[in-house]
N, C-alpha and C. Protein backbone atom coordinates (compact mmCIF):
# COMPACT_ATOMS: atom_id res chain seq x y z
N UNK A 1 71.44 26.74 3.57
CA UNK A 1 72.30 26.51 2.43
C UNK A 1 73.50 25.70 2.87
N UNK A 2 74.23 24.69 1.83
CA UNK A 2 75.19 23.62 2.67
C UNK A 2 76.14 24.34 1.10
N UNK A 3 77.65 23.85 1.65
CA UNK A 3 78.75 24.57 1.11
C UNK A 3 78.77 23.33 0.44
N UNK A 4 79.12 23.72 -1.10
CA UNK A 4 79.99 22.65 -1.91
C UNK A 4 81.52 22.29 -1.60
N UNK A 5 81.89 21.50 -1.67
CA UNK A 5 83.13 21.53 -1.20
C UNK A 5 83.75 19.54 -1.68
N UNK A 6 84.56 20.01 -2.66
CA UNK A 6 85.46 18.31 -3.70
C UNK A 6 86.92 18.60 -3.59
N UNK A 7 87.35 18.34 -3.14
CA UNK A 7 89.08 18.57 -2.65
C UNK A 7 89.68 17.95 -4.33
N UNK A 8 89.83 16.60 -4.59
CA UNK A 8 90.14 16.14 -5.78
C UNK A 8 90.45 17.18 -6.71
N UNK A 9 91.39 17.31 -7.01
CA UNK A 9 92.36 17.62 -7.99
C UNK A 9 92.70 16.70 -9.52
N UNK A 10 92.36 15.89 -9.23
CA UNK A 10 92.81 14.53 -10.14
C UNK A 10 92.19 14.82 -11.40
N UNK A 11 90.63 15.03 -11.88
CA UNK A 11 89.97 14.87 -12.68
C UNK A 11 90.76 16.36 -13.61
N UNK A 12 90.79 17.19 -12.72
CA UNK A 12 91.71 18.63 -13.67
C UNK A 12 92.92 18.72 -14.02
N UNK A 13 93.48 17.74 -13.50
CA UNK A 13 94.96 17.18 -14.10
C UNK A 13 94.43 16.51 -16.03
N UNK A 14 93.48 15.53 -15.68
CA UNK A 14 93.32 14.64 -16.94
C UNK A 14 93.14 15.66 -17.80
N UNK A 15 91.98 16.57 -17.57
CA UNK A 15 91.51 17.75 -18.33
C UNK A 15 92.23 17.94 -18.95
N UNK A 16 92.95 19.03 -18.55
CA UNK A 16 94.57 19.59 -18.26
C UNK A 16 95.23 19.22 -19.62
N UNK A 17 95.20 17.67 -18.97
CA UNK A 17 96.71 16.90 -20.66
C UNK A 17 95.41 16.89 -21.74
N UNK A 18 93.91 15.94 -21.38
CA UNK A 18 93.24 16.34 -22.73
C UNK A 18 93.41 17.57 -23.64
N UNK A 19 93.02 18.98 -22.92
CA UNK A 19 93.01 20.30 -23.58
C UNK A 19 93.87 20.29 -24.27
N UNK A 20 95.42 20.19 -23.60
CA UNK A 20 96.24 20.30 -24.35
C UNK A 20 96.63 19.93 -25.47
N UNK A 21 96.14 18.45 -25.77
CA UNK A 21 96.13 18.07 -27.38
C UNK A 21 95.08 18.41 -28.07
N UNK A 22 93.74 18.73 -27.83
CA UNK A 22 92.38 18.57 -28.16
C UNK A 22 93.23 19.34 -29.71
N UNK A 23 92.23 18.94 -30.82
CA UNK A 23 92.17 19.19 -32.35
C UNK A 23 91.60 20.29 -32.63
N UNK A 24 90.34 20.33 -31.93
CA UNK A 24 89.02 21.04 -32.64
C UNK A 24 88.08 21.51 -31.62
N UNK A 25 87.49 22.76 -32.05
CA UNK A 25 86.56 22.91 -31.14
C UNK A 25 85.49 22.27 -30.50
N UNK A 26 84.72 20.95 -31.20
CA UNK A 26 84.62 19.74 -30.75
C UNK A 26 84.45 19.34 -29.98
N UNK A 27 86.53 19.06 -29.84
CA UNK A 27 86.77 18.25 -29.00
C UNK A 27 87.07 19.04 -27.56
N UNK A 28 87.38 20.39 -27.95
CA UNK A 28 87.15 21.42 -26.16
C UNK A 28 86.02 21.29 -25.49
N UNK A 29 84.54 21.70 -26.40
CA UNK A 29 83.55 21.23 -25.83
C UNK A 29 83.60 19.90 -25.31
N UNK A 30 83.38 18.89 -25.84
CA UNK A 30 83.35 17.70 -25.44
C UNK A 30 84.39 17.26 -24.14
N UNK A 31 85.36 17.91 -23.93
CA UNK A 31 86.37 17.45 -22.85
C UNK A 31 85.63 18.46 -21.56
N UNK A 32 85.31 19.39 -21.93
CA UNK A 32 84.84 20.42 -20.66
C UNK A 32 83.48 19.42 -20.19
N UNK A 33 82.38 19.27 -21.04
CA UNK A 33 81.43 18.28 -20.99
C UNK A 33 81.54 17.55 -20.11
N UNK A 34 82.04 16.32 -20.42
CA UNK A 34 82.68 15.45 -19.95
C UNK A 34 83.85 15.27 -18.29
N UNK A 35 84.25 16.06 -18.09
CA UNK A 35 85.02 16.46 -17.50
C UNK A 35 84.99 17.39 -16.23
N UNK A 36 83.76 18.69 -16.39
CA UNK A 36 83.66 19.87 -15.44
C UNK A 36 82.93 18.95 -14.79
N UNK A 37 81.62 18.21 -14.68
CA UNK A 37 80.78 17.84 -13.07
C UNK A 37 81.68 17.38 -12.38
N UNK A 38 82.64 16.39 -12.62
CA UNK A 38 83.57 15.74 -11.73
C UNK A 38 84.59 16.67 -10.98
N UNK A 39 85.00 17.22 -11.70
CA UNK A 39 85.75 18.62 -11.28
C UNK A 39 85.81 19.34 -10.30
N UNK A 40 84.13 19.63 -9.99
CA UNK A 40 83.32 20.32 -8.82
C UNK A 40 82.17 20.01 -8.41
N UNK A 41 81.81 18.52 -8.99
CA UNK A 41 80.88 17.77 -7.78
C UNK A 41 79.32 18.41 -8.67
N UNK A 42 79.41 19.11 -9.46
CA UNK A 42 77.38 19.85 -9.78
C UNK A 42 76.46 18.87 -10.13
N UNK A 43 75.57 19.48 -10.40
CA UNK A 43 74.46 18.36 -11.22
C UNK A 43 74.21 18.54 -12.77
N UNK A 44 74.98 19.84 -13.21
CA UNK A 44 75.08 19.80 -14.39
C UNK A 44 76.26 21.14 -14.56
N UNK A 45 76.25 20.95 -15.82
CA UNK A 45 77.42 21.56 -16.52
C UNK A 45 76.87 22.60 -17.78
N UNK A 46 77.62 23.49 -18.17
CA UNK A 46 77.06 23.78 -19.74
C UNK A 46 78.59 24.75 -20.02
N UNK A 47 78.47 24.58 -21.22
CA UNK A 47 79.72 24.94 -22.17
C UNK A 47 78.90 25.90 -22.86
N UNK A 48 78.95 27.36 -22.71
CA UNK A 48 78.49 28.74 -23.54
C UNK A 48 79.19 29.11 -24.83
N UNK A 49 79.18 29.41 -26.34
CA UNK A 49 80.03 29.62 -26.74
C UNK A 49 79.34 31.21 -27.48
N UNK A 50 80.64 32.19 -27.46
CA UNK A 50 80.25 34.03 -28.12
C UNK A 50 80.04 34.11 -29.50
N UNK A 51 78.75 33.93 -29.71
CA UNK A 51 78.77 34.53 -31.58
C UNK A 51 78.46 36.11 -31.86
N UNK A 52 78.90 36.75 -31.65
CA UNK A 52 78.74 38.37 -31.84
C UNK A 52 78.24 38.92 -31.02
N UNK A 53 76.61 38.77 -30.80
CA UNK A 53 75.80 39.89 -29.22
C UNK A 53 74.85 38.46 -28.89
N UNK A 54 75.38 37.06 -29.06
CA UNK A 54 74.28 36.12 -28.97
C UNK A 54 75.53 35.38 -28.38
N UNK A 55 74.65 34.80 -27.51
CA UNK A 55 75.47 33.36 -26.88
C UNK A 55 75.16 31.99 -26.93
N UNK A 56 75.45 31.12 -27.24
CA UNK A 56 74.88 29.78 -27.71
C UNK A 56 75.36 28.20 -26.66
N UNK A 57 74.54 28.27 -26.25
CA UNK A 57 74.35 27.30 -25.66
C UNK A 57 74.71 25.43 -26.04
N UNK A 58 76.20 25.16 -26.36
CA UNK A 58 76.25 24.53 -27.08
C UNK A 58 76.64 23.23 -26.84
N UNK A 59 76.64 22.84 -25.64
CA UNK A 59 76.92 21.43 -24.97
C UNK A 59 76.27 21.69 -23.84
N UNK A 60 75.84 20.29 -22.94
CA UNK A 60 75.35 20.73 -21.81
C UNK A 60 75.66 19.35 -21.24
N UNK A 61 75.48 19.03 -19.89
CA UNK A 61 75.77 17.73 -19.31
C UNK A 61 74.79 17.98 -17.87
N UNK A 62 73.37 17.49 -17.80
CA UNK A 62 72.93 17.78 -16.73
C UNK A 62 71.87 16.81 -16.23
N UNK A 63 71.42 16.61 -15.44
CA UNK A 63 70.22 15.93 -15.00
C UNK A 63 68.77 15.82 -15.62
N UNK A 64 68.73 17.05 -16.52
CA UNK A 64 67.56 17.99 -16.79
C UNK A 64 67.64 18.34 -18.21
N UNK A 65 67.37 18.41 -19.19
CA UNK A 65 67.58 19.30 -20.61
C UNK A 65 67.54 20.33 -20.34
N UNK A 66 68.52 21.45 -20.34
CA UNK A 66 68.54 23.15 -19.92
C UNK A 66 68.29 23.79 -21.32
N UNK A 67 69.25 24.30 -21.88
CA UNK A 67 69.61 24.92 -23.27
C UNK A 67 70.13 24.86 -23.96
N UNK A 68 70.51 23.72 -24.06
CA UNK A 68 71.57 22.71 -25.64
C UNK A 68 70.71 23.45 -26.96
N UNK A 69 71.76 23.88 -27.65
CA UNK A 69 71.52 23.89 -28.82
C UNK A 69 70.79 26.09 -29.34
N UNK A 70 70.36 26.52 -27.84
CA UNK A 70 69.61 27.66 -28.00
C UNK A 70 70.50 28.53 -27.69
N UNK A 71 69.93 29.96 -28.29
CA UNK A 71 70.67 31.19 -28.70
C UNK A 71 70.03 32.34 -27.90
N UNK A 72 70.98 33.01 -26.98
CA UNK A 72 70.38 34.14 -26.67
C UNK A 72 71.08 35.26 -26.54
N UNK A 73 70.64 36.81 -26.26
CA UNK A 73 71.14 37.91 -26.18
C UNK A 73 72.08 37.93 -25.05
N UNK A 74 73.41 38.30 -25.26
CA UNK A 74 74.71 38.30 -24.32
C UNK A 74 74.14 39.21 -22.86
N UNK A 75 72.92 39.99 -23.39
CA UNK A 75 72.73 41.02 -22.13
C UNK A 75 71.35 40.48 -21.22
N UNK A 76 71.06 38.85 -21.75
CA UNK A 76 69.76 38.79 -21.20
C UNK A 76 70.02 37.05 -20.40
N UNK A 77 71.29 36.74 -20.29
CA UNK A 77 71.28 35.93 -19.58
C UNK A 77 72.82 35.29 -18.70
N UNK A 78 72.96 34.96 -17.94
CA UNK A 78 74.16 34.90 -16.66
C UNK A 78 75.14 34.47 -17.34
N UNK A 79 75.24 33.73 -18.57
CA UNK A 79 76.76 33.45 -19.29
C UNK A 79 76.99 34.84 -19.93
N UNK A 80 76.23 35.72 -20.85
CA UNK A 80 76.31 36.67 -21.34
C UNK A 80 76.78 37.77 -20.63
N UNK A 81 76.55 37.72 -19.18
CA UNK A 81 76.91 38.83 -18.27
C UNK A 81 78.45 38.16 -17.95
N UNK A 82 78.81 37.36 -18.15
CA UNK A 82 80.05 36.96 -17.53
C UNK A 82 81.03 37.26 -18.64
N UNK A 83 80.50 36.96 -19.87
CA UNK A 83 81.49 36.94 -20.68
C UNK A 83 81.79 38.60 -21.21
N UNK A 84 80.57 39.48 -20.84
CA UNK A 84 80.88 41.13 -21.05
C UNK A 84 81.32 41.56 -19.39
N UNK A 85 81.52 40.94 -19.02
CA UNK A 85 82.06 41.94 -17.90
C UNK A 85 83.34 40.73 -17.59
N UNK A 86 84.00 40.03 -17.96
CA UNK A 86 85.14 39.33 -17.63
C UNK A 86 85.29 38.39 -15.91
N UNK A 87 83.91 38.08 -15.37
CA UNK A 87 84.27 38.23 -14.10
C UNK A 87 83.27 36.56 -13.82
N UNK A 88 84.06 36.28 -13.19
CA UNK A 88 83.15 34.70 -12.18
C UNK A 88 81.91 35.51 -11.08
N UNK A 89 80.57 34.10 -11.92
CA UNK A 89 79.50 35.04 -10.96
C UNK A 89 79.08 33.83 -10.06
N UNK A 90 78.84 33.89 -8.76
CA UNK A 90 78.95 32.80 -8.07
C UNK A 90 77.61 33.12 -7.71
N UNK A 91 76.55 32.34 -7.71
CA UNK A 91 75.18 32.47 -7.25
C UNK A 91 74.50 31.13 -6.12
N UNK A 92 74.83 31.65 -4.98
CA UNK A 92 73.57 30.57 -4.10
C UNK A 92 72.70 30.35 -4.44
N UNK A 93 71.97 31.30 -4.66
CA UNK A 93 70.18 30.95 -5.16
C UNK A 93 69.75 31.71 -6.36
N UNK A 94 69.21 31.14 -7.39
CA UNK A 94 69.03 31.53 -8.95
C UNK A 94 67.96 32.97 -8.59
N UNK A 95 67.19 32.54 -7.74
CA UNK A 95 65.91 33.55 -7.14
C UNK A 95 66.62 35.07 -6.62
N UNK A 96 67.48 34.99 -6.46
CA UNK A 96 67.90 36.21 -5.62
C UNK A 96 68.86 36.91 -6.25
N UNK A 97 69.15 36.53 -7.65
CA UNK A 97 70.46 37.21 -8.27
C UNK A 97 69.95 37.85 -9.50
N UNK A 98 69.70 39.26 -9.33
CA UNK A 98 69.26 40.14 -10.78
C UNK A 98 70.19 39.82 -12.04
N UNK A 99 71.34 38.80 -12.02
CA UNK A 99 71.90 38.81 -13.33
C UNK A 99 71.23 37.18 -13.91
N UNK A 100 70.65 37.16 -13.22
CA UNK A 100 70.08 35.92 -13.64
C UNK A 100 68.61 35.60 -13.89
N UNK A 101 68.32 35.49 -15.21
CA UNK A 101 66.65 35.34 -15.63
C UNK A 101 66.30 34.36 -14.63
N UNK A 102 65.60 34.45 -13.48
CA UNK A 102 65.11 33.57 -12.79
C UNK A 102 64.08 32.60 -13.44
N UNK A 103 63.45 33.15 -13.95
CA UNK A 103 61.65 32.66 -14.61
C UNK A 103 62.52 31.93 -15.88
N UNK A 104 63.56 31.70 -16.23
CA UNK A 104 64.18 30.50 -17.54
C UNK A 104 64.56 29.60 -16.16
N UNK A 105 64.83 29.55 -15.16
CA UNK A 105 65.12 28.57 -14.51
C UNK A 105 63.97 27.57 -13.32
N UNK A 106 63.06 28.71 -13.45
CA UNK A 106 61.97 28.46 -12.52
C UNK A 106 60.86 27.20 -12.88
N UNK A 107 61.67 25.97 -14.25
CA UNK A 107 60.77 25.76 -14.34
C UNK A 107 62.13 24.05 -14.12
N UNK A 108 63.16 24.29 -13.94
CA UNK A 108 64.39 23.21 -13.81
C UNK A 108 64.64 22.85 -12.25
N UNK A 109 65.46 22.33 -12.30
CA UNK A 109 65.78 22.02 -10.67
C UNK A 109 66.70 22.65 -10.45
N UNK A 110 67.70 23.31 -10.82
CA UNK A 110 68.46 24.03 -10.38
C UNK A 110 67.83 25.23 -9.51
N UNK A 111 69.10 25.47 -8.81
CA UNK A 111 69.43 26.57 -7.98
C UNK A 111 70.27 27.06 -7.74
N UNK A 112 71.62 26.63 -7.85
CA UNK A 112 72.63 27.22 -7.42
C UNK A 112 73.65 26.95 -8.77
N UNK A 113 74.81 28.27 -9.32
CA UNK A 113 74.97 28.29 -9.93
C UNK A 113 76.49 28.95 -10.37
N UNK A 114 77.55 28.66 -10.50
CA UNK A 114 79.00 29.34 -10.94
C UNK A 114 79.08 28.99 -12.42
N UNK A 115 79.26 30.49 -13.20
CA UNK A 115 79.70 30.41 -14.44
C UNK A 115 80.53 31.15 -14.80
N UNK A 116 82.34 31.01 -14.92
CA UNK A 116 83.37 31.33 -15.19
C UNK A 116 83.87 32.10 -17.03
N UNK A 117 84.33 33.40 -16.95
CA UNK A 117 84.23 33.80 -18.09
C UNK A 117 85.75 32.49 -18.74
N UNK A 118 85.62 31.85 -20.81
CA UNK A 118 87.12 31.43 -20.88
C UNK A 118 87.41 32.54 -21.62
N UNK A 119 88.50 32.57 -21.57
CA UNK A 119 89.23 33.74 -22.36
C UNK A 119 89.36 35.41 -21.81
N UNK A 120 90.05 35.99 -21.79
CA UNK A 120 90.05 37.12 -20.87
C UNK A 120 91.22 38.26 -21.84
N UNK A 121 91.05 39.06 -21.84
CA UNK A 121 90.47 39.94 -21.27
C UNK A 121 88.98 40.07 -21.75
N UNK A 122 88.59 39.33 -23.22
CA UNK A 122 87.63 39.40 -24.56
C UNK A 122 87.16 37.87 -24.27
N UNK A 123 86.50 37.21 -23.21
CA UNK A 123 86.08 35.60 -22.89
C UNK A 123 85.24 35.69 -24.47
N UNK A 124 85.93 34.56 -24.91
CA UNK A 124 84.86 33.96 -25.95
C UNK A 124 84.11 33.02 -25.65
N UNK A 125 84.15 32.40 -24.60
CA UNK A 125 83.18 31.59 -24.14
C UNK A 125 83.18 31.38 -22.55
N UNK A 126 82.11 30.49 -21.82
CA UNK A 126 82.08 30.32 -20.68
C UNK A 126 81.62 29.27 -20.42
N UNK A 127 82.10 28.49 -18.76
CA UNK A 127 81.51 27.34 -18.75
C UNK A 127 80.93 27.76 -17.47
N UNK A 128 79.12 27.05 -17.29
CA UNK A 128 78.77 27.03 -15.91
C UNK A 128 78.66 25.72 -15.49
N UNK A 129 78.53 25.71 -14.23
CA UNK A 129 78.08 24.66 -13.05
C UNK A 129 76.91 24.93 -12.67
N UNK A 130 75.85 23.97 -12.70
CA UNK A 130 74.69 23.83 -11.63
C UNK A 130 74.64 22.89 -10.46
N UNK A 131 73.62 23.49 -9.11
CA UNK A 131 73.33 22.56 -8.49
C UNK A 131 71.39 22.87 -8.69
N UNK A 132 71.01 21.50 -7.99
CA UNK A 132 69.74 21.37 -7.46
C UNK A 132 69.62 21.88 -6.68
N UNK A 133 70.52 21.85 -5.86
CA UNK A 133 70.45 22.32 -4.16
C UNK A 133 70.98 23.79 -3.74
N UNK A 134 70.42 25.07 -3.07
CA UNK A 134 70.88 26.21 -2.60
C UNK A 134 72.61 25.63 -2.35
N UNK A 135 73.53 25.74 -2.62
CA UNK A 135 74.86 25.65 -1.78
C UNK A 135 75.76 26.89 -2.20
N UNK A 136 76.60 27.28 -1.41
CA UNK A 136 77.59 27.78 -1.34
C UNK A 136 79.19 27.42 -1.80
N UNK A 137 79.56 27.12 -2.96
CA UNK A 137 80.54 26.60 -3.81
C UNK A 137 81.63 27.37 -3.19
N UNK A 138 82.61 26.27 -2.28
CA UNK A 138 83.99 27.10 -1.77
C UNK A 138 85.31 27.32 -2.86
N UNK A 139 86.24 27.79 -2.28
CA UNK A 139 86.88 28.64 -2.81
C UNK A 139 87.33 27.71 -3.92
N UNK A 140 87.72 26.79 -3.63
CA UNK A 140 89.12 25.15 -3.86
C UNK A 140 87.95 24.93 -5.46
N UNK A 141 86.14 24.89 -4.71
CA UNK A 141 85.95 24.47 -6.63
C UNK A 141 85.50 25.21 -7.47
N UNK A 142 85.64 26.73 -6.95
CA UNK A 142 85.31 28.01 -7.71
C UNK A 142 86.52 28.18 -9.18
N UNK A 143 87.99 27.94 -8.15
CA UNK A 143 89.23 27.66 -8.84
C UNK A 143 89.48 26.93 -9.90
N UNK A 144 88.83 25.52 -9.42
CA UNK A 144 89.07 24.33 -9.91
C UNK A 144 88.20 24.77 -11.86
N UNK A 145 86.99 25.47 -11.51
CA UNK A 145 86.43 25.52 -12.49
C UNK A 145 86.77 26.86 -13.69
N UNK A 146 87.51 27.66 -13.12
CA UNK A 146 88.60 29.28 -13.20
C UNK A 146 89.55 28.35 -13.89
N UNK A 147 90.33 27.46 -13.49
CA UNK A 147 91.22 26.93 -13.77
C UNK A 147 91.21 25.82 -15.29
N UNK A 148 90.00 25.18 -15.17
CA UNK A 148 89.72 24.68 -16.30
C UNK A 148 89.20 25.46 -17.43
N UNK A 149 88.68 26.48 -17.29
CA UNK A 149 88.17 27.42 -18.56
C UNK A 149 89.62 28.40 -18.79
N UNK A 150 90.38 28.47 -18.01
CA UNK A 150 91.39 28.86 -18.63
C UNK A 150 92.68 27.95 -19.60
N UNK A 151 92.48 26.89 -19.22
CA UNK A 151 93.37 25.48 -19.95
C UNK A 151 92.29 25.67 -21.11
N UNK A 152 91.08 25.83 -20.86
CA UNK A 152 90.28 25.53 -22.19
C UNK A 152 90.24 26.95 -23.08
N UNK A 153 90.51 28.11 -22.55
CA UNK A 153 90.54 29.31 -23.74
C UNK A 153 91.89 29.23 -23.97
N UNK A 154 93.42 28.45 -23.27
CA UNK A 154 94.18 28.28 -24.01
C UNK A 154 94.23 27.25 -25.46
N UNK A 155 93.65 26.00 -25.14
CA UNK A 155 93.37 25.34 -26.19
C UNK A 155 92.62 25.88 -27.46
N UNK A 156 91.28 26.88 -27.02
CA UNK A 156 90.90 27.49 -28.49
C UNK A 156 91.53 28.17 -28.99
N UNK A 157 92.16 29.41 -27.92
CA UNK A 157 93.65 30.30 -28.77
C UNK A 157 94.29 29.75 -29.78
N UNK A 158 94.60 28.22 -29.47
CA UNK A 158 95.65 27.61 -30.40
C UNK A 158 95.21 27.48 -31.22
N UNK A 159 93.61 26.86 -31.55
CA UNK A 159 92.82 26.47 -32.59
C UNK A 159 92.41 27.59 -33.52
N UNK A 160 92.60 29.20 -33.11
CA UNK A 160 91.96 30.00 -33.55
C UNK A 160 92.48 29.99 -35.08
N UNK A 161 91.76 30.06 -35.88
CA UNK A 161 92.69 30.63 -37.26
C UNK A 161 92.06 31.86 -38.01
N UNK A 162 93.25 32.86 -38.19
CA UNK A 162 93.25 34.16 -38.75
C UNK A 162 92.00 34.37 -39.37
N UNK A 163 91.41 33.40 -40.13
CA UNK A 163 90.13 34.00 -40.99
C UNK A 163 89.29 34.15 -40.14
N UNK A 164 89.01 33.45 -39.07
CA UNK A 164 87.51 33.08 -38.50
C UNK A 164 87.72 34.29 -37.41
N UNK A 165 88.52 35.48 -37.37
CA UNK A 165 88.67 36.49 -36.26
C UNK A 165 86.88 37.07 -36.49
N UNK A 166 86.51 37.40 -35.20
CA UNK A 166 85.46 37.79 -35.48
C UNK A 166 83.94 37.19 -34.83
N UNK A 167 84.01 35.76 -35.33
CA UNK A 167 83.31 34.76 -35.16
C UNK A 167 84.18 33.23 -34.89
N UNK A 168 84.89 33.34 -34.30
CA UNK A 168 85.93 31.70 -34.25
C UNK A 168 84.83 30.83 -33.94
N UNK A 169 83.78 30.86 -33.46
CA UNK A 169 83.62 29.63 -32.60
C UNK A 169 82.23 29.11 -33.22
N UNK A 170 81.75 29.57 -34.57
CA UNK A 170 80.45 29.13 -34.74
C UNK A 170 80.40 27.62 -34.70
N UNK A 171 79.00 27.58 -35.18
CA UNK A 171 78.37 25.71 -34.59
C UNK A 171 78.59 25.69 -36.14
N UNK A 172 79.43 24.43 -36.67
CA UNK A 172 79.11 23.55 -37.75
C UNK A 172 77.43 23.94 -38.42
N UNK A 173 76.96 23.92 -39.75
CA UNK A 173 75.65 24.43 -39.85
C UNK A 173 75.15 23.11 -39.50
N UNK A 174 75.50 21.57 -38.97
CA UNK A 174 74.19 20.44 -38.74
C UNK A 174 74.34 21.00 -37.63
N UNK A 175 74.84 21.37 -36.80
CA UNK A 175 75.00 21.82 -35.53
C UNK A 175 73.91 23.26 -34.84
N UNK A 176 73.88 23.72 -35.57
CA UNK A 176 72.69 24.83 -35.52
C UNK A 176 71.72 24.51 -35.09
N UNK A 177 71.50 25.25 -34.31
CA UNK A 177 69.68 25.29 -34.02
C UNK A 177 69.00 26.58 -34.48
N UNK A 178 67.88 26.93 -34.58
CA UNK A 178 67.23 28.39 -35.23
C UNK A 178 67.47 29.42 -33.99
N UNK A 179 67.87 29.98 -34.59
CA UNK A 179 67.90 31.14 -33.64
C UNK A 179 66.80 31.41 -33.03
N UNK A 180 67.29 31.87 -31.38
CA UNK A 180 65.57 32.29 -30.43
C UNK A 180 66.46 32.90 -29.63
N UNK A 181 65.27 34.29 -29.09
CA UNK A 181 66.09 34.65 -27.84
C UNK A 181 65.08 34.40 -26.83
N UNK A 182 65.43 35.10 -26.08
CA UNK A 182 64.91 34.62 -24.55
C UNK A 182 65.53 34.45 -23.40
């Protein structure tokens, strides 16, 4: 296994001032998108967002088509475990980690994997990192990516509005896909 390791700071600065103006939920997705591979060097990215006991898979940026657009049970897959237990799950190898459906990944190139709860103490959403490659993600871009999902659950805080308590973050209905779990 070889250690990840991107010193650069720069790209989470830009983040940083984006979040801070971003409008719309949108445009959070779209800046995390855009923004997290460079951050910490992965081969892909995905932006999770909490609709009640389902998690939705709702941007992705990767080498591979993962799960754009699909819906699953908060207790049956590695964003769902992050966002009920509040905690960064750092995985070397997809094969060896019981919080992680191996056999949904066994058919991608990934392997290695950090997905950071945003929002805390109650994460309404989460962003992960993939690699292709077994590595060991050091401390500097574990942070880097801790650090951006927290600029980014400050930006939805702001966006939140009183009615939508409950459900803030649904998909636009063109935005939907049919519900599936798995």
């Amino acid at each position: 296994m070889s250690e990840a390791h991107f010193p650069s700071d720069e790209g989470l600065v830009r983040a940083t001032g984006r979040l801070a103006v971003a409008r719309t939920l949108s445009e959070v997705v779209s800046i995390l998108r855009d923004t997290a591979l460079d951050i910490v060097g992965a081969d892909g990215i995905a932006v999770v967002l909490r609709e009640g006991e389902f998690c939705l898979y709702a941007a992705e940026d990767a080498i591979e088509p993962l799960w754009r657009g699909r819906r699953f049970p908060l207790t049956a897959c590695i964003s769902g475990w992050v966002m009920l237990n509040d905690e960064t799950a750092v995985v070397p190898d997809i094969e060896f980690d019981p919080r992680v459906p191996s056999e949904a990944y066994r058919t991608t190139s990934m392997r290695s994997l950090v997905m950071v709860p945003i929002g805390s103490p109650e994460p309404i959403a989460s962003l992960g990192a993939y690699w292709c490659a077994s590595v060991i993600p050091d401390d500097a871009t574990v942070c880097r990516l801790e650090t951006l999902a927290h600029q980014a659950a400050v930006a939805l805080i702001r966006l939140q509005e009183p009615a939508q308590v409950g459900r803030p973050w649904a998909a636009p209905p063109s935005d939907r896909a049919p519900e599936r779990t798995g």
